[in-house]
Protein backbone atom coordinates (compact mmCIF):
# COMPACT_ATOMS: atom_id res chain seq x y z
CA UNK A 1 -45.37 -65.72 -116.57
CA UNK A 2 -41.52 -65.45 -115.92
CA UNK A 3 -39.55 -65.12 -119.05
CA UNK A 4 -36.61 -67.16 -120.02
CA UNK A 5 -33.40 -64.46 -119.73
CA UNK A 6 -32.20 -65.55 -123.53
CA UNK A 7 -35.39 -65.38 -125.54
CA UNK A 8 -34.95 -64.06 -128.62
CA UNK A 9 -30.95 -64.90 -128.71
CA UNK A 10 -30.18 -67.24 -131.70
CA UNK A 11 -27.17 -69.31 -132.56
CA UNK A 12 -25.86 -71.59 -135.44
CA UNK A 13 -24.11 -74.44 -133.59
CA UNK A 14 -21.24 -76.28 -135.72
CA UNK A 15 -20.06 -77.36 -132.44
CA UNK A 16 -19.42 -81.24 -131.31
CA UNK A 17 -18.23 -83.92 -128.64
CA UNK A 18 -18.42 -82.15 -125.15
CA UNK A 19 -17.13 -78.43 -125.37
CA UNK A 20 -19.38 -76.18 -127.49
CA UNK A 21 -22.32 -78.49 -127.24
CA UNK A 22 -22.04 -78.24 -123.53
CA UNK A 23 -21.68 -74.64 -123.82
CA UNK A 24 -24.90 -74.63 -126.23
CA UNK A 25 -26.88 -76.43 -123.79
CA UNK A 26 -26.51 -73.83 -121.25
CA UNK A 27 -27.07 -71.13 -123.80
CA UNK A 28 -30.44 -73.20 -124.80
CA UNK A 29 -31.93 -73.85 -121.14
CA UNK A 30 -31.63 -70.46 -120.68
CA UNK A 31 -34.22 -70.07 -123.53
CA UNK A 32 -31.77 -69.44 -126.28
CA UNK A 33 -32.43 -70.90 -129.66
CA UNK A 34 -30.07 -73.00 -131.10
CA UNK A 35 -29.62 -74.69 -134.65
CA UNK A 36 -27.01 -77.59 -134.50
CA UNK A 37 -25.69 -77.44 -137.79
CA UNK A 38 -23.82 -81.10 -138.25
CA UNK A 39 -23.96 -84.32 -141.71
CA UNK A 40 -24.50 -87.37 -141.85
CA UNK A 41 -21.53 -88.62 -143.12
CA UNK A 42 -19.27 -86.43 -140.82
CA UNK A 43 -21.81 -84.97 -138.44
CA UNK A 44 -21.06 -85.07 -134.29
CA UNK A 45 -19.09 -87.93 -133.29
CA UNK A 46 -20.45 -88.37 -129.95
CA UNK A 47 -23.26 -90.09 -131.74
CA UNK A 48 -21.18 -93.04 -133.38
CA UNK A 49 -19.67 -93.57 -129.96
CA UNK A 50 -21.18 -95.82 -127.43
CA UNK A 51 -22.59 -97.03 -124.81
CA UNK A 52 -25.98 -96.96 -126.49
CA UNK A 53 -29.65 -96.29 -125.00
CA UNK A 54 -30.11 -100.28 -123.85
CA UNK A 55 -27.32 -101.20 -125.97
CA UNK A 56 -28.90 -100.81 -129.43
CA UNK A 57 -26.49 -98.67 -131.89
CA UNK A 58 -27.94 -95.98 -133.67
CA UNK A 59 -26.99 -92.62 -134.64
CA UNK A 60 -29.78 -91.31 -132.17
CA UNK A 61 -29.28 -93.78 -129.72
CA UNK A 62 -26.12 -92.61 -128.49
CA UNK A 63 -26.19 -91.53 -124.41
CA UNK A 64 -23.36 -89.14 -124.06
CA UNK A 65 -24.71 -87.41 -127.41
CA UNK A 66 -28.33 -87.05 -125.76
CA UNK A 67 -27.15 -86.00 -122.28
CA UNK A 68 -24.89 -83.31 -123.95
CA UNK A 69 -27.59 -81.66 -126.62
CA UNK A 70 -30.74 -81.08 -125.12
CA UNK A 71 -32.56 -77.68 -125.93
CA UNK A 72 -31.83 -77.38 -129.60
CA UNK A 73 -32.54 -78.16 -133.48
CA UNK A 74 -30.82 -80.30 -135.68
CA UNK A 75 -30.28 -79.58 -139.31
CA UNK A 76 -27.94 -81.98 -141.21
CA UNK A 77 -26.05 -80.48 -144.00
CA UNK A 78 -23.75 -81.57 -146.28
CA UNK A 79 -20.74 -78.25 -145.39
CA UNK A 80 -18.01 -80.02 -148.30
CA UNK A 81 -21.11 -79.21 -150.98
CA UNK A 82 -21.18 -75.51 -152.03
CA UNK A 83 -25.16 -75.14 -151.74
CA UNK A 84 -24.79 -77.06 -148.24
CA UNK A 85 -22.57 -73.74 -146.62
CA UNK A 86 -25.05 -71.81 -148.39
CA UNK A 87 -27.46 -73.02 -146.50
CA UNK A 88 -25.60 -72.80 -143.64
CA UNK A 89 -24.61 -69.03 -144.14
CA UNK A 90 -28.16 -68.91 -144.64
CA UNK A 91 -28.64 -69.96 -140.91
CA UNK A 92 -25.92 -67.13 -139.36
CA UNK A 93 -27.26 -64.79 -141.18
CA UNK A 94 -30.46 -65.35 -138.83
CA UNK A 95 -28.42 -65.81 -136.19
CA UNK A 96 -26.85 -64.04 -133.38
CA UNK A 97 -24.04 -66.13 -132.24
CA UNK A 98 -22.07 -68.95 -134.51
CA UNK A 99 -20.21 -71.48 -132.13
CA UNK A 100 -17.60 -73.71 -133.29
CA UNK A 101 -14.76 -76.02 -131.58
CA UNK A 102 -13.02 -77.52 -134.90
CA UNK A 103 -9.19 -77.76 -134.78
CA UNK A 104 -7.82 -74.17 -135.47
CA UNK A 105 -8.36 -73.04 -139.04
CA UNK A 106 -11.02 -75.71 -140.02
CA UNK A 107 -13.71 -73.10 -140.43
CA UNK A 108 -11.18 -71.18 -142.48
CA UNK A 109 -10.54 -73.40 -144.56
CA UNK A 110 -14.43 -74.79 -144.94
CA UNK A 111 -15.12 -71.01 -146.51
CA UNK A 112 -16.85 -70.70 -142.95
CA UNK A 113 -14.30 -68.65 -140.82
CA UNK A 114 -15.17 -65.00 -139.30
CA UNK A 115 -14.22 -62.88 -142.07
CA UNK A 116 -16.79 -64.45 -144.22
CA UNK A 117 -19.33 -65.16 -141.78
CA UNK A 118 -19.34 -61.11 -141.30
CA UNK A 119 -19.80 -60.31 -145.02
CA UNK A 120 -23.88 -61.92 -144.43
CA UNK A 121 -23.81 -61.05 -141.17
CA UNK A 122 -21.96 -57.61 -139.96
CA UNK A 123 -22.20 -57.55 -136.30
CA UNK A 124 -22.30 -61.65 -135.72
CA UNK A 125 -20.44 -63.08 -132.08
CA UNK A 126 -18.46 -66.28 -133.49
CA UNK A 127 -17.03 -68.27 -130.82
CA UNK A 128 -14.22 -70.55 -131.40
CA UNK A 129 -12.90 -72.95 -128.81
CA UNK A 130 -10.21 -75.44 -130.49
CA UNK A 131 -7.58 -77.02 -128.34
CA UNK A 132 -5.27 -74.18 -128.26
CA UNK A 133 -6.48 -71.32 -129.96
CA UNK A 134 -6.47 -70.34 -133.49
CA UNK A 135 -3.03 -68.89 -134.07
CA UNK A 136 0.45 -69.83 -132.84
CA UNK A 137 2.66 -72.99 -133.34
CA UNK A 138 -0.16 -75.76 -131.99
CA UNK A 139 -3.58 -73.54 -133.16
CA UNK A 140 -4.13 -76.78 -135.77
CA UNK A 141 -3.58 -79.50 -133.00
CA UNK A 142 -6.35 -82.23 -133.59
CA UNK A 143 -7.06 -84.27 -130.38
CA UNK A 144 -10.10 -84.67 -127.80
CA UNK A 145 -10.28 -84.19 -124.22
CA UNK A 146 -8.13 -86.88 -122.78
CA UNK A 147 -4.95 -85.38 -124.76
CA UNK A 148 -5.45 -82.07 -123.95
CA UNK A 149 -5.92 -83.46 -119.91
CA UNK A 150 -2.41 -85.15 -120.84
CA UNK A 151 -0.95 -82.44 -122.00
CA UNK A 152 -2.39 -79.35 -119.47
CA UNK A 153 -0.62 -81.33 -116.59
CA UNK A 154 -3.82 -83.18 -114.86
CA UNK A 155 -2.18 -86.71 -115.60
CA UNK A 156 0.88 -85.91 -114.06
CA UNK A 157 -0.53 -85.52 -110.91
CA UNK A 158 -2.80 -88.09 -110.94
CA UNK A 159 -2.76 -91.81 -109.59
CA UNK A 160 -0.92 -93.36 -107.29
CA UNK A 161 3.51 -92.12 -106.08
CA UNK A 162 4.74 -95.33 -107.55
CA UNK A 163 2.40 -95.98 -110.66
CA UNK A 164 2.65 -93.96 -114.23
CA UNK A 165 0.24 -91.30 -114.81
CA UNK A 166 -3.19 -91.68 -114.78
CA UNK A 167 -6.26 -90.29 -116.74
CA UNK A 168 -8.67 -89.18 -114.15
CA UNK A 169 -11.67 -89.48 -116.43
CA UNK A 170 -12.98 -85.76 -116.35
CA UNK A 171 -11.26 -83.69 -119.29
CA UNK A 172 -10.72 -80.12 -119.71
CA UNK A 173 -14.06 -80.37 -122.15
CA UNK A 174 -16.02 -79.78 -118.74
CA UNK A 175 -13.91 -76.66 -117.72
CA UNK A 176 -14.04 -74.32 -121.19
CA UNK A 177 -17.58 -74.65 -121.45
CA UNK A 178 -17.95 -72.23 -118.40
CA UNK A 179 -15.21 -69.84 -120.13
CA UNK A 180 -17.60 -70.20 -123.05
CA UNK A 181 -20.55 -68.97 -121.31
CA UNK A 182 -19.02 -66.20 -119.74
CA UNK A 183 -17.51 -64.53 -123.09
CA UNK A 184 -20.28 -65.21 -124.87
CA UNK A 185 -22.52 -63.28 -122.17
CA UNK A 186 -20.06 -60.57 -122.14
CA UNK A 187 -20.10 -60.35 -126.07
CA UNK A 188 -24.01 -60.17 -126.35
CA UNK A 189 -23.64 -57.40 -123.49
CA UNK A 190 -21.13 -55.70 -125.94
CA UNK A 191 -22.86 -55.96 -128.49
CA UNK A 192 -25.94 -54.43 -127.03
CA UNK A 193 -23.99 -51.76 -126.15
CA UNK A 194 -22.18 -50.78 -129.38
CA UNK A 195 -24.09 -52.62 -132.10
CA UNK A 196 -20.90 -54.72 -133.13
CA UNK A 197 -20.26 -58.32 -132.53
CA UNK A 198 -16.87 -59.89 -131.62
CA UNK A 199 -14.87 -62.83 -132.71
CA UNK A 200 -13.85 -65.03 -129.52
CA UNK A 201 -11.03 -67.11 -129.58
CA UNK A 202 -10.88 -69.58 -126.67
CA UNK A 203 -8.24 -72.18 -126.19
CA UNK A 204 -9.54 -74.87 -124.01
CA UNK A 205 -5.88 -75.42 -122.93
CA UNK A 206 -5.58 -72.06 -121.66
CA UNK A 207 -8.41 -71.91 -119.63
CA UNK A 208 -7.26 -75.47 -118.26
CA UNK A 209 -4.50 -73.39 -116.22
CA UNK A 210 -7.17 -71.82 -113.97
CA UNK A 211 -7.53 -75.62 -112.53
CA UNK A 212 -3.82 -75.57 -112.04
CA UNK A 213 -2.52 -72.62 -110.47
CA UNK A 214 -1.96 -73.44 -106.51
CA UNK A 215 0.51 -76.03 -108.29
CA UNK A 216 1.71 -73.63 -110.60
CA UNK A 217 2.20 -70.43 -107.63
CA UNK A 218 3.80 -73.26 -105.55
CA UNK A 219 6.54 -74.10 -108.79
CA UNK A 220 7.06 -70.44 -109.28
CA UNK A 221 7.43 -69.31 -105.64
CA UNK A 222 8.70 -72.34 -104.02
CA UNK A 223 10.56 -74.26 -107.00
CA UNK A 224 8.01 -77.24 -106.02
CA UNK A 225 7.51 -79.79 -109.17
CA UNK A 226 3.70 -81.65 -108.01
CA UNK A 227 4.05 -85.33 -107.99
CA UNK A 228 1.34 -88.05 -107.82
CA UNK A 229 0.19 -88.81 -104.23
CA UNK A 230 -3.38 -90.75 -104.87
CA UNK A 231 -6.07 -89.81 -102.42
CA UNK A 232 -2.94 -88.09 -99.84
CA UNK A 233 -3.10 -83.90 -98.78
CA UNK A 234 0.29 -82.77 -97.97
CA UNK A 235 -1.07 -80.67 -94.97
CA UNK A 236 -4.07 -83.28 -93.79
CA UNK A 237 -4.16 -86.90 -92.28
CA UNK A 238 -6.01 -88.76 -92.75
CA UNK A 239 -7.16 -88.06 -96.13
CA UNK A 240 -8.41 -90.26 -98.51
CA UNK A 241 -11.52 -93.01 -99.63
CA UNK A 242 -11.78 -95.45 -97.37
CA UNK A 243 -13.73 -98.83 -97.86
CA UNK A 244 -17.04 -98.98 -96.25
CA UNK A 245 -19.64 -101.78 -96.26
CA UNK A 246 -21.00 -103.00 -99.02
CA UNK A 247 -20.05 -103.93 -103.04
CA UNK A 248 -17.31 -100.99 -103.75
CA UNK A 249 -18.58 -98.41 -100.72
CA UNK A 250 -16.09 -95.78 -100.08
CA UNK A 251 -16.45 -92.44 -98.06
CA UNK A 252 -14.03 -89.46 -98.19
CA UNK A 253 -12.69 -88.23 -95.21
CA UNK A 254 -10.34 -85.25 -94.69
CA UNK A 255 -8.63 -84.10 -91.72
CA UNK A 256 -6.71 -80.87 -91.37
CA UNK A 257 -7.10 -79.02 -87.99
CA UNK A 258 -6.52 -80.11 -84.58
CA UNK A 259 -10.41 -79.88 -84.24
CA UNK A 260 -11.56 -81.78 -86.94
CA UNK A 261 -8.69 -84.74 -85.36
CA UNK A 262 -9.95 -84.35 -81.72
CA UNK A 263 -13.71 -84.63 -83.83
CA UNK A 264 -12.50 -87.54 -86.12
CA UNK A 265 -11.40 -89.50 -83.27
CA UNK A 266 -14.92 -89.21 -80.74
CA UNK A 267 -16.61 -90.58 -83.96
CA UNK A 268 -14.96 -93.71 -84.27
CA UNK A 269 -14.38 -94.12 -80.00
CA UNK A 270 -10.34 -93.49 -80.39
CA UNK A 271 -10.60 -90.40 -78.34
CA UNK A 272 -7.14 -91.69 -76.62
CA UNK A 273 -5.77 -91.22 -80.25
CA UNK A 274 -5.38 -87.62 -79.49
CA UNK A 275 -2.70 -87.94 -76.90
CA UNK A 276 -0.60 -90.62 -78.63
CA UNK A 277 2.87 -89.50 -80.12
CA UNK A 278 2.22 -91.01 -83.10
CA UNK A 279 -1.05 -89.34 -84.15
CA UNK A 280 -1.52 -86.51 -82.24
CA UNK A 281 -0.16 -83.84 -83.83
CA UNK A 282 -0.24 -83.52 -88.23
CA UNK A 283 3.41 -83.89 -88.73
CA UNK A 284 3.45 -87.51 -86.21
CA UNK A 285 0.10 -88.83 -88.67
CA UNK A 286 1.97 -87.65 -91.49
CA UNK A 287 5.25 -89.92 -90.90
CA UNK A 288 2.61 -92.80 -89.79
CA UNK A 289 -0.01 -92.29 -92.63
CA UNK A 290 0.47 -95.91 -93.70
CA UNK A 291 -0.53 -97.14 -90.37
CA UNK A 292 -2.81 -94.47 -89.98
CA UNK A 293 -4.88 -95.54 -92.64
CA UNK A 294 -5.06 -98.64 -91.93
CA UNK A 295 -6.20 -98.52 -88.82
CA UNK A 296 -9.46 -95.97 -89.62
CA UNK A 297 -10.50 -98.65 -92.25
CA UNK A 298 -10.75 -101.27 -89.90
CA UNK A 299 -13.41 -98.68 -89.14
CA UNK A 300 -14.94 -97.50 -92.03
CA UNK A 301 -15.30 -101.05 -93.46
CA UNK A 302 -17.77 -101.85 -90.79
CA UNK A 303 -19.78 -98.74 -91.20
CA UNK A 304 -21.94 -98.01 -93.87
CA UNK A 305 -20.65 -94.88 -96.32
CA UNK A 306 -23.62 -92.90 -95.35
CA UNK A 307 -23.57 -93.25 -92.06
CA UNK A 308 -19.58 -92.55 -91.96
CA UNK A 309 -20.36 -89.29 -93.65
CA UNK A 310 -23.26 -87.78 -91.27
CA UNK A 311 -21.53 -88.49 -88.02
CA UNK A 312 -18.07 -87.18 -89.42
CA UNK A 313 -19.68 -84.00 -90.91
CA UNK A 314 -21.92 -83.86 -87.69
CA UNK A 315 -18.87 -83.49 -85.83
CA UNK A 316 -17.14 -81.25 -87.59
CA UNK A 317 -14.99 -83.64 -90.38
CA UNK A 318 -15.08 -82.92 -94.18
CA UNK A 319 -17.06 -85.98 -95.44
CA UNK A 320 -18.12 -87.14 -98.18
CA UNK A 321 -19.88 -90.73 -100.01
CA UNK A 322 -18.09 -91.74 -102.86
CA UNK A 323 -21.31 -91.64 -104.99
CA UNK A 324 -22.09 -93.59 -108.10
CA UNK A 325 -24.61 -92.60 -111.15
CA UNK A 326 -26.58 -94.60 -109.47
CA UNK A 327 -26.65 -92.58 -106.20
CA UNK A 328 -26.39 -89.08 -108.39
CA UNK A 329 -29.62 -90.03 -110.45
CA UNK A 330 -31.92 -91.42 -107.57
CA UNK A 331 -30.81 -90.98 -104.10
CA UNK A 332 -28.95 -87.66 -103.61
CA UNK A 333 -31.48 -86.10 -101.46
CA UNK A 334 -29.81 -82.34 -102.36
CA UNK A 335 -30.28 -83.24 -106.13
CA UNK A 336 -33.68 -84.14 -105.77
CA UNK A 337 -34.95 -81.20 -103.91
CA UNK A 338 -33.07 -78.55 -106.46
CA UNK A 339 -34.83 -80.82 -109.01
CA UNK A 340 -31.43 -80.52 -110.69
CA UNK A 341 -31.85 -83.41 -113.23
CA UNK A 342 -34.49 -82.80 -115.70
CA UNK A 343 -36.84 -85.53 -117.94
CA UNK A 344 -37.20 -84.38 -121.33
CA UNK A 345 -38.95 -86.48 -124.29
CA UNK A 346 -36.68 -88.30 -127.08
CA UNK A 347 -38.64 -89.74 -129.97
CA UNK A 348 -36.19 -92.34 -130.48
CA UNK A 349 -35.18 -93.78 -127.09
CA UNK A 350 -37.92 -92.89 -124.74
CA UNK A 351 -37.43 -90.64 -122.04
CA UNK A 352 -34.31 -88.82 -120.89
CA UNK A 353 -32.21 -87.42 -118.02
CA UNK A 354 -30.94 -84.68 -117.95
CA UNK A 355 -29.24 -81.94 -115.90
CA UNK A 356 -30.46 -78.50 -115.78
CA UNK A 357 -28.34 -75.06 -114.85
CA UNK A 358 -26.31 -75.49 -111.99
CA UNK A 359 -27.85 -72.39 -110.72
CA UNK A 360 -31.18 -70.34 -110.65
CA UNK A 361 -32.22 -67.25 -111.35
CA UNK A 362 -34.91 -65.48 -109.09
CA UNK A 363 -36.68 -63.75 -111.90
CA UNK A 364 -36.50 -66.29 -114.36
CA UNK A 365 -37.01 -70.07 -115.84
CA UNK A 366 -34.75 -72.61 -117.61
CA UNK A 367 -36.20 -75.49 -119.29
CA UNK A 368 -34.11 -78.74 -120.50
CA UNK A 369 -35.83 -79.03 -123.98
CA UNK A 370 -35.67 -82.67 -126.05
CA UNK A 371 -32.25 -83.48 -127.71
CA UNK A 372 -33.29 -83.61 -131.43
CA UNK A 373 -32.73 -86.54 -133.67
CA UNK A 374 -30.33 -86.41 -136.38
CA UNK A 375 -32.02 -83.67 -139.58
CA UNK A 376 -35.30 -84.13 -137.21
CA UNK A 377 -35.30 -80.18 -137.89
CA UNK A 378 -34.65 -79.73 -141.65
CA UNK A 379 -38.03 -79.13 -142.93
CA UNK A 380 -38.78 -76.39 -140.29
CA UNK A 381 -35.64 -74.74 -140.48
CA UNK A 382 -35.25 -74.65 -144.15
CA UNK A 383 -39.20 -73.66 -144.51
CA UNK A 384 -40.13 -72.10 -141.28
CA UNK A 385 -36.81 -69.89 -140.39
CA UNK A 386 -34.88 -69.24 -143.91
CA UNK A 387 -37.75 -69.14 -146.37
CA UNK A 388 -36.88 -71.78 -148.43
CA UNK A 389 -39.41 -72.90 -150.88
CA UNK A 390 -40.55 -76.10 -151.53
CA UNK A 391 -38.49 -76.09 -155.23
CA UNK A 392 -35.38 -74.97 -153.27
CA UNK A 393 -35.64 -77.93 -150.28
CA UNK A 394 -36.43 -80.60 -153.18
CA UNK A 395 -33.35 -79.27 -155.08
CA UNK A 396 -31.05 -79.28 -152.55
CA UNK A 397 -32.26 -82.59 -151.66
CA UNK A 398 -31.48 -84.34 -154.54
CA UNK A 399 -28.11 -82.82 -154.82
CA UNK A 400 -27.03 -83.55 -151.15
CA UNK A 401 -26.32 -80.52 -149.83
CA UNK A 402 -29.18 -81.17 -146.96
CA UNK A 403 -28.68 -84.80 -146.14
């Protein structure tokens, strides 16, 4: 039977909300196993945040929580409690890797940072991925996603020429995960190596500028400031969502060759469109985008979004449904035949989707394991993987340091 590529590779997770979770998951499909290390009383957010699993609060009920933690333990600890970060010390010392995306200096300052995490455990990888690092004027920014988004320029571009700046609803917590993975592989690699470990510090700001350098090369070669243009390309036309049959039906279409126009045009039986002075040529769509527009929705709206983007891509057009959850759960044909998302058990909400790896691996398996409940994992961890005794979990019981 295929192995999974990261069995055997453990990791104490004091990660939360998006980034290092995310970046845990991965690690976990892959066969990694990983020990979310979170309280009660100040344990992940994402589970106090709705929506809820048919609208029913509860710290397990949460859906962003469970779509973001599959394939790991929980152990609940109480970290402000001196025999809780023993505990917890207790866990990197087993471990291989200790993740962590606090605001810079919170594991410091929690008796937790890498310093003394190497005095149980010499040649441990810590990963740290705060907002913008752990040293320099912002390292001890607080904030979530949707600030640093603000702030790393993806606002400022988006929405509409004459409207204020928009959040676009994906934040940079979806880009440093894949940074994550990467170091982290490269670290264990090291490690394997030379027999030491490494202390990685990430800032999720940072590795936001990857997403933003054509805009940036353009500003530093051609003095260009980007400005909001909604769905507009300045070098295609058309280009944008345009309405389609049906309660809010859109399809994407973009045009940027003189082929894809002389394509665009047989599709939707305007083939004289290709002579006329207005259209023909990029720059004469361009200064008549308004009326350009217009005119392919009188199109589009009569056409249903599917069928707009198979005869478009058929002839040669970029185009694309503007697809719902809906449509990404249970109709994407492509989805469905990678088997990309997964159902895996929950014992408090039923069954779960999930999404695996966005990639395989020819010589081995990932499996999407359950997202656990809240301490679900205290007795086995404690018991099973540090060697507590029965004296020492009833102890630390009663004092609070496990919760």
């Amino acid at each position: 039977m295929r192995k999974k590529p990261l069995e055997g590779i453990r990791i104490a997770d004091f990660g939360w909300v998006f980034t290092i979770p995310l970046t845990t998951k991965m690690l976990g499909d892959w066969g990694a196993e990983v020990i979310k290390i979170e309280g009660v009383k100040r344990g992940d957010g994402e589970r106090r945040r709705p929506p809820y699993s048919k609208g029913v609060p509860g710290l397990d009920r949460a859906v962003d929580f469970n779509y973001n933690n599959t394939s790991r333990k929980s152990l609940s600890l109480n970290l402000q409690h001196p025999k809780g970060k023993a505990v917890a010390k207790k866990v990197v010392a087993w471990a291989d890797i200790v993740t962590e995306n606090f605001s810079g200096g919170v594991m410091e300052r929690m008796g937790l940072g890498y310093d003394a995490l190497c005095q149980v455990n010499p040649d441990i990888i810590m990963l740290s991925a705060s907002l913008q690092g752990q040293t320099g004027p912002h390292a001890g920014m607080p904030g979530y996603g949707h600030h640093l988004s603000a702030l790393s320029g993806f606002h400022h571009i988006n929405g509409w020429p004459d409207r204020p700046p928009h959040h676009m609803g994906i934040y940079t917590d979806y880009i440093a995960p894949h940074f994550c993975l990467a170091a982290l592989m490269g670290a264990l690699d090291y490690r394997r190596r030379t027999g030491k470990g490494q202390y990685i510090d990430i800032s999720q700001y940072e590795a936001s500028m990857h997403f933003q350098a054509p805009l940036l090369l353009d500003h530093q070669v051609n003095g260009r400031i980007a400005r909001r243009m909604g769905n507009r390309h300045p070098d295609a036309a058309p280009h944008g969502a345009f309405r389609c049959t049906g309660e809010d039906r859109w399809c994407v279409i973009a045009v940027f060759t003189d082929e894809e126009w002389s394509g665009f045009c047989d599709v939707i039986g305007r083939p004289a469109w290709t002579a006329d002075p207005k259209f023909a040529a990029l720059e004469g769509r361009k200064a008549n985008e308004d009326d350009l527009e217009r005119l392919v929705e009188t199109w589009t709206k009569n056409q249903a979004a599917e069928d707009v983007m198979t005869r478009m891509q058929a002839a040669g057009v970029p185009a694309g449904v503007v697809q719902t959850a809906e449509d990404l759960l249970d109709k994407d044909p492509q989805l469905k035949h990678d088997g990309f998302f997964r159902t895996v058990p929950h014992d408090e909400v039923g069954e779960l989707r999930s999404p695996g790896p966005p990639y395989t691996l020819s010589g081995a398996i990932s499996e999407v394991g359950p997202t656990p409940l809240l301490g679900e994992h205290n007795d086995h961890v404690c018991r099973e993987i540090l060697g507590m005794t029965d004296e020492q979990i009833v102890e630390y019981l009663s004092e609070g340091a496990i919760e």
